[in-house]
PDB file of N, CA and C in Angstrom:
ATOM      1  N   UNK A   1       7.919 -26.737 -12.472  1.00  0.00           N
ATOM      2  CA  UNK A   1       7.847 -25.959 -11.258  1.00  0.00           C
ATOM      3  C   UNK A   1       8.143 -24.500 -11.602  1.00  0.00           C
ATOM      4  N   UNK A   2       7.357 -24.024 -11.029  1.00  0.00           N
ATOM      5  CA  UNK A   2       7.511 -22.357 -11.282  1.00  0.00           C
ATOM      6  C   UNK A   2       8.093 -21.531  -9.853  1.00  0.00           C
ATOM      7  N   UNK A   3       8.916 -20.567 -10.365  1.00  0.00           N
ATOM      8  CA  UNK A   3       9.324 -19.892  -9.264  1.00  0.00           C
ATOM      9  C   UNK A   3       8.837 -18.251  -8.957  1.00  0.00           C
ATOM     10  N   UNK A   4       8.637 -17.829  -8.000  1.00  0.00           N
ATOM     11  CA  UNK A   4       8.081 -16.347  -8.289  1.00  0.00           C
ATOM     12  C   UNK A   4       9.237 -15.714  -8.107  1.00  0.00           C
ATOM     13  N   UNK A   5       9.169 -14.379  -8.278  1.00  0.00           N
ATOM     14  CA  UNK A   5      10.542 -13.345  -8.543  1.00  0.00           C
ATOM     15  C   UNK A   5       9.916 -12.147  -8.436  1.00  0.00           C
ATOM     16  N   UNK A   6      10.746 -12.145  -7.281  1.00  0.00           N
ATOM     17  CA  UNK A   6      10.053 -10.539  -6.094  1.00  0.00           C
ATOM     18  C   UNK A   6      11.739  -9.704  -6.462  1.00  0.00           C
ATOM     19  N   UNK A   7      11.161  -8.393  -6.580  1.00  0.00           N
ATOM     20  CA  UNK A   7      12.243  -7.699  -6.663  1.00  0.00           C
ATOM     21  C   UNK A   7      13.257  -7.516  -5.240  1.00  0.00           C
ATOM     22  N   UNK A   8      14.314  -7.471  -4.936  1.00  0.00           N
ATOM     23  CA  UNK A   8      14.948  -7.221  -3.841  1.00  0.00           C
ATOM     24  C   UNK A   8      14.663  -6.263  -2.668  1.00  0.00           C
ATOM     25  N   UNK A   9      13.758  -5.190  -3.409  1.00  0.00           N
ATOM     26  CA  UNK A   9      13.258  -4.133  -2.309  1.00  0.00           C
ATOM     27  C   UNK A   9      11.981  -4.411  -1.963  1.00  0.00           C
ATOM     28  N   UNK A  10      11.658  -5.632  -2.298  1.00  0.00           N
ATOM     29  CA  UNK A  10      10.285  -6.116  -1.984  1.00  0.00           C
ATOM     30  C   UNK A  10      10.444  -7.290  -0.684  1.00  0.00           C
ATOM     31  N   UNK A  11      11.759  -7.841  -1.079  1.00  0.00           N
ATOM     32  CA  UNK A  11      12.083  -9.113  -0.204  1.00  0.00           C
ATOM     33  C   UNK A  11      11.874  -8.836   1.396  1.00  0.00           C
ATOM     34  N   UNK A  12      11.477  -9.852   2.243  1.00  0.00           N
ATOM     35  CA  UNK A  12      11.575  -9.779   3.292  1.00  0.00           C
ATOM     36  C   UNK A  12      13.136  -9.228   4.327  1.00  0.00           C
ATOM     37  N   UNK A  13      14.891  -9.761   3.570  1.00  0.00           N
ATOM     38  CA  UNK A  13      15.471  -8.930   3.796  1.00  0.00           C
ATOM     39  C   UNK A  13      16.673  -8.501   3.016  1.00  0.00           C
ATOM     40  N   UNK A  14      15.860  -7.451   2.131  1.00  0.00           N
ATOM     41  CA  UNK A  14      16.646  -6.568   1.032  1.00  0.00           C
ATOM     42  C   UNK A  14      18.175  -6.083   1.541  1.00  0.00           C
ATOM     43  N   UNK A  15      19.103  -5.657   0.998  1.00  0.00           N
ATOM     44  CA  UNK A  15      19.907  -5.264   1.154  1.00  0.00           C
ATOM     45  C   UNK A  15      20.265  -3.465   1.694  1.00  0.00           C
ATOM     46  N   UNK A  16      20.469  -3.556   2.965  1.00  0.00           N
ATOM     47  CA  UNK A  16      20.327  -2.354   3.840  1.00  0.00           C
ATOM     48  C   UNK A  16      21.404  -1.631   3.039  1.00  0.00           C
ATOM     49  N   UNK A  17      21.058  -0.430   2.930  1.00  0.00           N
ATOM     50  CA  UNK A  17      21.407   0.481   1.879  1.00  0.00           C
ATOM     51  C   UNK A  17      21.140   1.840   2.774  1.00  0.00           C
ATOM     52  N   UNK A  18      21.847   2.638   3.059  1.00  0.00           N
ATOM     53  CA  UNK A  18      22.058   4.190   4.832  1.00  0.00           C
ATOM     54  C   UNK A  18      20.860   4.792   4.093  1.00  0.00           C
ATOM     55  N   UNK A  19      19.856   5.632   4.526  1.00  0.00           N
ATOM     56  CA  UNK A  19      18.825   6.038   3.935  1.00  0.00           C
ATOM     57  C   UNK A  19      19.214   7.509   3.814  1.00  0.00           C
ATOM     58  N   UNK A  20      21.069   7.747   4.408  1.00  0.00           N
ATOM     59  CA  UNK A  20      21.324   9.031   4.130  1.00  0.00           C
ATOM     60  C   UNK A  20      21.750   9.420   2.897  1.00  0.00           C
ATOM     61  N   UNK A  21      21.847   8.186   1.705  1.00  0.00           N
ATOM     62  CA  UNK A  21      21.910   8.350   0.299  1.00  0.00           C
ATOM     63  C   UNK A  21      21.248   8.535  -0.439  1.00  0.00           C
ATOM     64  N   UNK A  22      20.876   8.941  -1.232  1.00  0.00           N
ATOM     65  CA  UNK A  22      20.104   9.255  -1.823  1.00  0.00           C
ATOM     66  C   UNK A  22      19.121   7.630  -2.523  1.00  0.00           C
ATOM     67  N   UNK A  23      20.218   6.536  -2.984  1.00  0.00           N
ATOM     68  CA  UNK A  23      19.761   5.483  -3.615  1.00  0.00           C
ATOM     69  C   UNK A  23      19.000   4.596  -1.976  1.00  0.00           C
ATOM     70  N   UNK A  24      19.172   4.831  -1.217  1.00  0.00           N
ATOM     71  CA  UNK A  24      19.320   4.573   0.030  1.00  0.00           C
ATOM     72  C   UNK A  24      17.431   5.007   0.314  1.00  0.00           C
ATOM     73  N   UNK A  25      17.154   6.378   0.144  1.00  0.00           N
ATOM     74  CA  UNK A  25      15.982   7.434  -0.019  1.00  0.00           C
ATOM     75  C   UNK A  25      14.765   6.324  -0.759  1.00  0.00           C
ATOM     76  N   UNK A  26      15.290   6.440  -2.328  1.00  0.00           N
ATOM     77  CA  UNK A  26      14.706   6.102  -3.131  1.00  0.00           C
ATOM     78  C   UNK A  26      14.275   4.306  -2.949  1.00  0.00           C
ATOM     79  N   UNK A  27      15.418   3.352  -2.066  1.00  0.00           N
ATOM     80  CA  UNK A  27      14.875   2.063  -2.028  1.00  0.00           C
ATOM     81  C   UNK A  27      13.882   2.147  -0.435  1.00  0.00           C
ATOM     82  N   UNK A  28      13.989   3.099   0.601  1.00  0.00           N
ATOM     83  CA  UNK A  28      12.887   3.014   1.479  1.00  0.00           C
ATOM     84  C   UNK A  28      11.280   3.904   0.878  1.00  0.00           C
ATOM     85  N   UNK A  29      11.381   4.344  -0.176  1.00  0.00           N
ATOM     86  CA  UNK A  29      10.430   4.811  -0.851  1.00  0.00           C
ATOM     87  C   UNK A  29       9.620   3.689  -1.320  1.00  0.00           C
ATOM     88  N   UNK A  30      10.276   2.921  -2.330  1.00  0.00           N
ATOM     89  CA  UNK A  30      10.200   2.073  -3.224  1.00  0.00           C
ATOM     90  C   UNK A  30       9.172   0.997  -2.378  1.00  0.00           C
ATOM     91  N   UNK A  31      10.146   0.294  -0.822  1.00  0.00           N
ATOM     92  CA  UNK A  31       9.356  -0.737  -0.121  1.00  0.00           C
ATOM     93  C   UNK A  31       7.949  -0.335   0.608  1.00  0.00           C
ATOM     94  N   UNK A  32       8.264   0.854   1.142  1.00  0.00           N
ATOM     95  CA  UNK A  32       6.979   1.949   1.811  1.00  0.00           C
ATOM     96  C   UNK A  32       5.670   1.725   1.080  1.00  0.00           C
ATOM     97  N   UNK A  33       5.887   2.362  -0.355  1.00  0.00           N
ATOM     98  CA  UNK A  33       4.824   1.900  -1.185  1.00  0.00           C
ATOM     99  C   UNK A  33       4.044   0.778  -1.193  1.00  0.00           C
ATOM    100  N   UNK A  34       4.611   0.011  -1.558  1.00  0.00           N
ATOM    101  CA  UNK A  34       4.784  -1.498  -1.959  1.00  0.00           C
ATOM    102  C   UNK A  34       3.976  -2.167  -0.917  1.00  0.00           C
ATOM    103  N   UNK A  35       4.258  -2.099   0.643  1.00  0.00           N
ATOM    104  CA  UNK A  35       3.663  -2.133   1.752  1.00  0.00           C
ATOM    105  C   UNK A  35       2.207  -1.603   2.067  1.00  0.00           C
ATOM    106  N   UNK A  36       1.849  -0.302   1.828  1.00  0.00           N
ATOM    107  CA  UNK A  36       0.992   0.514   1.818  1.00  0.00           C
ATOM    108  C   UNK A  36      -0.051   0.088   0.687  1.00  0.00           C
ATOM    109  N   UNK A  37       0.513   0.339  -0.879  1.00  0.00           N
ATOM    110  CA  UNK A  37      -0.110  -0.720  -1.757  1.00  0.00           C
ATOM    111  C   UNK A  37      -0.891  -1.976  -1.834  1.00  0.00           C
ATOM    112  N   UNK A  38      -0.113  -2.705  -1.353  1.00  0.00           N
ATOM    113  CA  UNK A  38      -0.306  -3.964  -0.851  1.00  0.00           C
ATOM    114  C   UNK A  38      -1.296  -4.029   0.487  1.00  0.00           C
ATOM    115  N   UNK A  39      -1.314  -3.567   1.141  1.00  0.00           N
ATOM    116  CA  UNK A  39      -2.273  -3.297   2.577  1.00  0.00           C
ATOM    117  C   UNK A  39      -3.328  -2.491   2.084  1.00  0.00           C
ATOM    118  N   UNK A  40      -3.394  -1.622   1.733  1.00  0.00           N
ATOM    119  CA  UNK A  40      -4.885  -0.871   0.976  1.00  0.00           C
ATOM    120  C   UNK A  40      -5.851  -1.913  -0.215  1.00  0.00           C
ATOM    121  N   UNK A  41      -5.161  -2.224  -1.003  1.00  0.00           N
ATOM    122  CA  UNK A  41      -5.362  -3.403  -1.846  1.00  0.00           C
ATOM    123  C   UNK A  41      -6.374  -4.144  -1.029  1.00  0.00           C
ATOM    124  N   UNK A  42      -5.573  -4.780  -0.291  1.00  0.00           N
ATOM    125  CA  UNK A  42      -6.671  -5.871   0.641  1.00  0.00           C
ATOM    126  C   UNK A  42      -7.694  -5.587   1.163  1.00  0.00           C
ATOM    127  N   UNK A  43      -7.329  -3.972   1.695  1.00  0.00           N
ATOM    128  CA  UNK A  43      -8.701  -3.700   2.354  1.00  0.00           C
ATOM    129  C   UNK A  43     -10.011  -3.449   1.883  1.00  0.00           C
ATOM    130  N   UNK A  44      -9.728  -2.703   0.387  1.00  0.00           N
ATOM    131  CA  UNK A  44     -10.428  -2.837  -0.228  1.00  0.00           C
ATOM    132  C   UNK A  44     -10.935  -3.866  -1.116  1.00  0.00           C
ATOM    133  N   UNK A  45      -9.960  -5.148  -1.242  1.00  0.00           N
ATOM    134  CA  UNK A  45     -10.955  -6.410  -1.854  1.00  0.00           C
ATOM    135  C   UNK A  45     -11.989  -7.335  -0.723  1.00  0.00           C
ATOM    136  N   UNK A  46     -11.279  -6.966   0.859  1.00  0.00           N
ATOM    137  CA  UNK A  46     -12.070  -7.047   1.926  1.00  0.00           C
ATOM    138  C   UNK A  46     -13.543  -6.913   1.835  1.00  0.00           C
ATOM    139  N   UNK A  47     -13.450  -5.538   1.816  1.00  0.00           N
ATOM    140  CA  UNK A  47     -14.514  -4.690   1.902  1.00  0.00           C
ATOM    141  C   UNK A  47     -15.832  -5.218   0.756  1.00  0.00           C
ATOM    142  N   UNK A  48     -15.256  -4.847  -0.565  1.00  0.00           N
ATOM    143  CA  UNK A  48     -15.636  -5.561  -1.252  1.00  0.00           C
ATOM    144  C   UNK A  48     -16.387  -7.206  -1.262  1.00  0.00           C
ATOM    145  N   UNK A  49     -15.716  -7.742  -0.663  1.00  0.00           N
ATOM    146  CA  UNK A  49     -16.287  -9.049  -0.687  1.00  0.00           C
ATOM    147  C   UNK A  49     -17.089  -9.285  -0.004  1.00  0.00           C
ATOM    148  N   UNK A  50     -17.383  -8.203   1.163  1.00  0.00           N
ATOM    149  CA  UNK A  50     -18.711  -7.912   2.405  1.00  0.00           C
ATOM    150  C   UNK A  50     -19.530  -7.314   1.382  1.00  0.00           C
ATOM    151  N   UNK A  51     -19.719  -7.188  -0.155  1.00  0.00           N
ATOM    152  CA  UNK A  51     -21.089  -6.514  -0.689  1.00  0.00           C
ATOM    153  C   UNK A  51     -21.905  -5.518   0.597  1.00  0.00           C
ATOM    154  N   UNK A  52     -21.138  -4.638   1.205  1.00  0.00           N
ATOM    155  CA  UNK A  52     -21.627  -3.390   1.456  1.00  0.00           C
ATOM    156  C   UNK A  52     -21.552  -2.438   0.325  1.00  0.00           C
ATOM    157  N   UNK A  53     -22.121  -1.211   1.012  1.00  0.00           N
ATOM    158  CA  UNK A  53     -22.565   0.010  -0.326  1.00  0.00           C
ATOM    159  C   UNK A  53     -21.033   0.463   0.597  1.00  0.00           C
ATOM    160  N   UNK A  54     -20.821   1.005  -0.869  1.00  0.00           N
ATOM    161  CA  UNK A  54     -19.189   2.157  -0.595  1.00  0.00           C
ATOM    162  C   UNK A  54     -19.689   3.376   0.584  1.00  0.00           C
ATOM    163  N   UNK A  55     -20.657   3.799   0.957  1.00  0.00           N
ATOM    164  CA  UNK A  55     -21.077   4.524   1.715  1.00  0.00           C
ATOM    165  C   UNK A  55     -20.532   4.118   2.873  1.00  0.00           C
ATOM    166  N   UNK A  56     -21.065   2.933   3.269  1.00  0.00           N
ATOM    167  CA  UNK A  56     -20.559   2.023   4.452  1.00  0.00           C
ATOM    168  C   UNK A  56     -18.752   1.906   5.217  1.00  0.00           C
ATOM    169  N   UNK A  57     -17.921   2.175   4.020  1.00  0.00           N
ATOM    170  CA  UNK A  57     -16.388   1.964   3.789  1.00  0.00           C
ATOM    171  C   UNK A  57     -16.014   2.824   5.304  1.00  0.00           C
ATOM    172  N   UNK A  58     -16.170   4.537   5.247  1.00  0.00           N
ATOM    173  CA  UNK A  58     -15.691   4.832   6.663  1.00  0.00           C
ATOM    174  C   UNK A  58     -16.017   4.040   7.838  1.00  0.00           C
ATOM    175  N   UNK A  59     -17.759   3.560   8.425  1.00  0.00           N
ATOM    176  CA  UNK A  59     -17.624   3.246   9.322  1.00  0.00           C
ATOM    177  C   UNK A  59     -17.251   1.093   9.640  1.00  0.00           C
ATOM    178  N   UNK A  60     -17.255   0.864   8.490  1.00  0.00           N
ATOM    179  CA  UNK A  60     -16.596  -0.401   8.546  1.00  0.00           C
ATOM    180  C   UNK A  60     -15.083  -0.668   8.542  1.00  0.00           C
ATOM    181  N   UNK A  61     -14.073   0.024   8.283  1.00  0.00           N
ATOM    182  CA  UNK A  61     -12.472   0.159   8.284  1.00  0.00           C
ATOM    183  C   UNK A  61     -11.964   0.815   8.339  1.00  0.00           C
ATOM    184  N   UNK A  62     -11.153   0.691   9.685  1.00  0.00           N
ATOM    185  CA  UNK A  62     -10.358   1.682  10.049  1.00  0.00           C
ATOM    186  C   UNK A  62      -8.844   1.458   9.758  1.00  0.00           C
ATOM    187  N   UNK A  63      -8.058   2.428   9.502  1.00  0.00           N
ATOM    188  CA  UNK A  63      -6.507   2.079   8.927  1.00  0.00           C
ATOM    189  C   UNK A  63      -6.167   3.265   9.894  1.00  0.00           C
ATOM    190  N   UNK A  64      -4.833   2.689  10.442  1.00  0.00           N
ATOM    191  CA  UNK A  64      -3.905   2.960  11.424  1.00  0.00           C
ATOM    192  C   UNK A  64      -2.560   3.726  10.744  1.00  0.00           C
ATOM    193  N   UNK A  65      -2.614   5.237  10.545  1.00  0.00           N
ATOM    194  CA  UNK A  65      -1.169   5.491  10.161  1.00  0.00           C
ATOM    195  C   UNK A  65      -0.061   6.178  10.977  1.00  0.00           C
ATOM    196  N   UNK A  66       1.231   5.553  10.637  1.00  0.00           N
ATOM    197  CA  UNK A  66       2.136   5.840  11.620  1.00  0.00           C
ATOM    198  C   UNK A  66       3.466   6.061  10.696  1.00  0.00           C
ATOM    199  N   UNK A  67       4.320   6.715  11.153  1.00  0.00           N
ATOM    200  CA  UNK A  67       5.689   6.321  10.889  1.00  0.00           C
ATOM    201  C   UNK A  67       5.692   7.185   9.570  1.00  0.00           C
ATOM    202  N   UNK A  68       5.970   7.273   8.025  1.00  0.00           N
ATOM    203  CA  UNK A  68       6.257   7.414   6.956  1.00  0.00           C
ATOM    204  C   UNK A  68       5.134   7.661   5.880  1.00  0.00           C
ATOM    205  N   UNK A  69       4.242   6.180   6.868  1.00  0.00           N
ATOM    206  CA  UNK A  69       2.768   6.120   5.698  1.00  0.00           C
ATOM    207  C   UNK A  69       2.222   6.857   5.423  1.00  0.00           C
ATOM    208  N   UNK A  70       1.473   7.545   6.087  1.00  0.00           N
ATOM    209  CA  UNK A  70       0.763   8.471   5.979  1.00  0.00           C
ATOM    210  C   UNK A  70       0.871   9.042   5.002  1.00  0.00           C
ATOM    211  N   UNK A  71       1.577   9.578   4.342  1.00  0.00           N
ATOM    212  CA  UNK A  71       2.263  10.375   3.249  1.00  0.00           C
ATOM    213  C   UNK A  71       1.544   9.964   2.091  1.00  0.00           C
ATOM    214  N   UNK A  72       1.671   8.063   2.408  1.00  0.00           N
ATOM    215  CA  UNK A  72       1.358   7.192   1.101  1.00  0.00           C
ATOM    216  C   UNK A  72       0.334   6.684   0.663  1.00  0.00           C
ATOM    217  N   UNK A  73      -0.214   6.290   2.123  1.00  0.00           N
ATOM    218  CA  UNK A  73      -1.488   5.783   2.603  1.00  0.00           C
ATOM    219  C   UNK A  73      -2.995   6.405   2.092  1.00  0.00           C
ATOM    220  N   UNK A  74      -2.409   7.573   2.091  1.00  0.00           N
ATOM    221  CA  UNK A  74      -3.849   8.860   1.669  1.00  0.00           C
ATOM    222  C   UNK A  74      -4.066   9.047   0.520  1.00  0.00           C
ATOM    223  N   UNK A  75      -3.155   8.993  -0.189  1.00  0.00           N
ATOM    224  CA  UNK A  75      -3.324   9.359  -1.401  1.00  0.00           C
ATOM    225  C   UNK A  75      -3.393   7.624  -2.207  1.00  0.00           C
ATOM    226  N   UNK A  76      -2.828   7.223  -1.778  1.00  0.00           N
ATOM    227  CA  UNK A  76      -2.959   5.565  -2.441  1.00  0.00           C
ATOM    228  C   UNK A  76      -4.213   5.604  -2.038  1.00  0.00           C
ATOM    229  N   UNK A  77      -4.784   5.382  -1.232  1.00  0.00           N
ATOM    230  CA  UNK A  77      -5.945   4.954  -1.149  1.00  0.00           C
ATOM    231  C   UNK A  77      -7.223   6.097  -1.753  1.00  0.00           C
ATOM    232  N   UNK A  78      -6.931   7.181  -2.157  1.00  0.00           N
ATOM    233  CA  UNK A  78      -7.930   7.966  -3.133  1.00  0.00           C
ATOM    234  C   UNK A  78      -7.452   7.383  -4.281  1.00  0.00           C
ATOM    235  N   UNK A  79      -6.716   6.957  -4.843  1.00  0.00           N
ATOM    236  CA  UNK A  79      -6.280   6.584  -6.542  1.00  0.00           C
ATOM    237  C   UNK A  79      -7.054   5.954  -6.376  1.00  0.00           C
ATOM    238  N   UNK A  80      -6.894   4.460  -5.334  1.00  0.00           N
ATOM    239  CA  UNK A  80      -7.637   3.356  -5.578  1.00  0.00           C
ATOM    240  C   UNK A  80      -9.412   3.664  -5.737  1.00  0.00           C
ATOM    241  N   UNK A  81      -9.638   4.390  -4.931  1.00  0.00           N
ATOM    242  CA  UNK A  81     -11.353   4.362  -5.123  1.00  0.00           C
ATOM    243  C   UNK A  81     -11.869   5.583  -5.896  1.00  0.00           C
ATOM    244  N   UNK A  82     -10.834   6.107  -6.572  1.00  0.00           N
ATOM    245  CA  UNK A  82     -11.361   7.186  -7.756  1.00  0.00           C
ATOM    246  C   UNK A  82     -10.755   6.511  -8.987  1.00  0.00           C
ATOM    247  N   UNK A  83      -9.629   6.204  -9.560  1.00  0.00           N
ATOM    248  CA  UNK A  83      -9.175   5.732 -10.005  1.00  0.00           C
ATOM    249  C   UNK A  83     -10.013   3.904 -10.606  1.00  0.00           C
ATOM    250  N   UNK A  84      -9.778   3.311  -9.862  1.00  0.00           N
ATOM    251  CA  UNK A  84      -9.986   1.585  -9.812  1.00  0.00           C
ATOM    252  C   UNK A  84     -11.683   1.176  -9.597  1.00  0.00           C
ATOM    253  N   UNK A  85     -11.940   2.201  -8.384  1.00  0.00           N
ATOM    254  CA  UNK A  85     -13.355   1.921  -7.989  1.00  0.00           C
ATOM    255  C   UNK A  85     -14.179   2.588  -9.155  1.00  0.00           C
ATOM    256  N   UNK A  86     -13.862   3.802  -9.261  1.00  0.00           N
ATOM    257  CA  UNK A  86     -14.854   4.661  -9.758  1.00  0.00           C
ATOM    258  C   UNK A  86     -15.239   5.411  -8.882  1.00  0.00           C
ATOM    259  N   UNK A  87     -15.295   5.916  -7.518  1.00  0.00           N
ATOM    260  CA  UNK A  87     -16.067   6.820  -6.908  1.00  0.00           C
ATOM    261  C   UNK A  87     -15.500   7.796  -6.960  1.00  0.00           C
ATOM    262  N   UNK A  88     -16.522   9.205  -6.539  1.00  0.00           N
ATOM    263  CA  UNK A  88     -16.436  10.803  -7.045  1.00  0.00           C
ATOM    264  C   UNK A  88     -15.887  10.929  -5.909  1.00  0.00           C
TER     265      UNK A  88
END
């Protein structure tokens, strides 16, 4: 039997840590990502698996940003399709 092993700031409920600390900063950074990562990821193996042309990507999915993401969301998701995809 195998077990998986998620880091603690990944867990559903990590150890609350004041975000007025600095280590505090750095672990709502850490999960933000991770979240955002993880949610872009999909959308694009989504997308993908509809064999549309990348042209298609704006008017087929829309992503909702709120709160923090944004920050993360935008730029994660250009790595991914310049980076991973290949597009210019």
């Amino acid at each position: 039997m195998t077990s998986t092993f998620l880091p603690f700031w990944i867990s559903k409920n990590p150890p609350y840590i004041k975000s007025s600390l600095e280590r505090g900063k750095e672990l709502r950074l850490k999960q933000q990502y991770f979240w955002v990562a993880a949610s872009l990821f999909d959308i694009v193996r989504r997308f993908k698996k509809s064999k549309r042309a990348w042209n298609e990507f704006p008017d087929q999915v829309a992503i909702q940003l709120n709160d923090t993401h944004p920050t993360l969301a935008v730029v994660e998701l250009q790595r991914i399709l310049i980076d991973q995809e290949g597009l210019e």
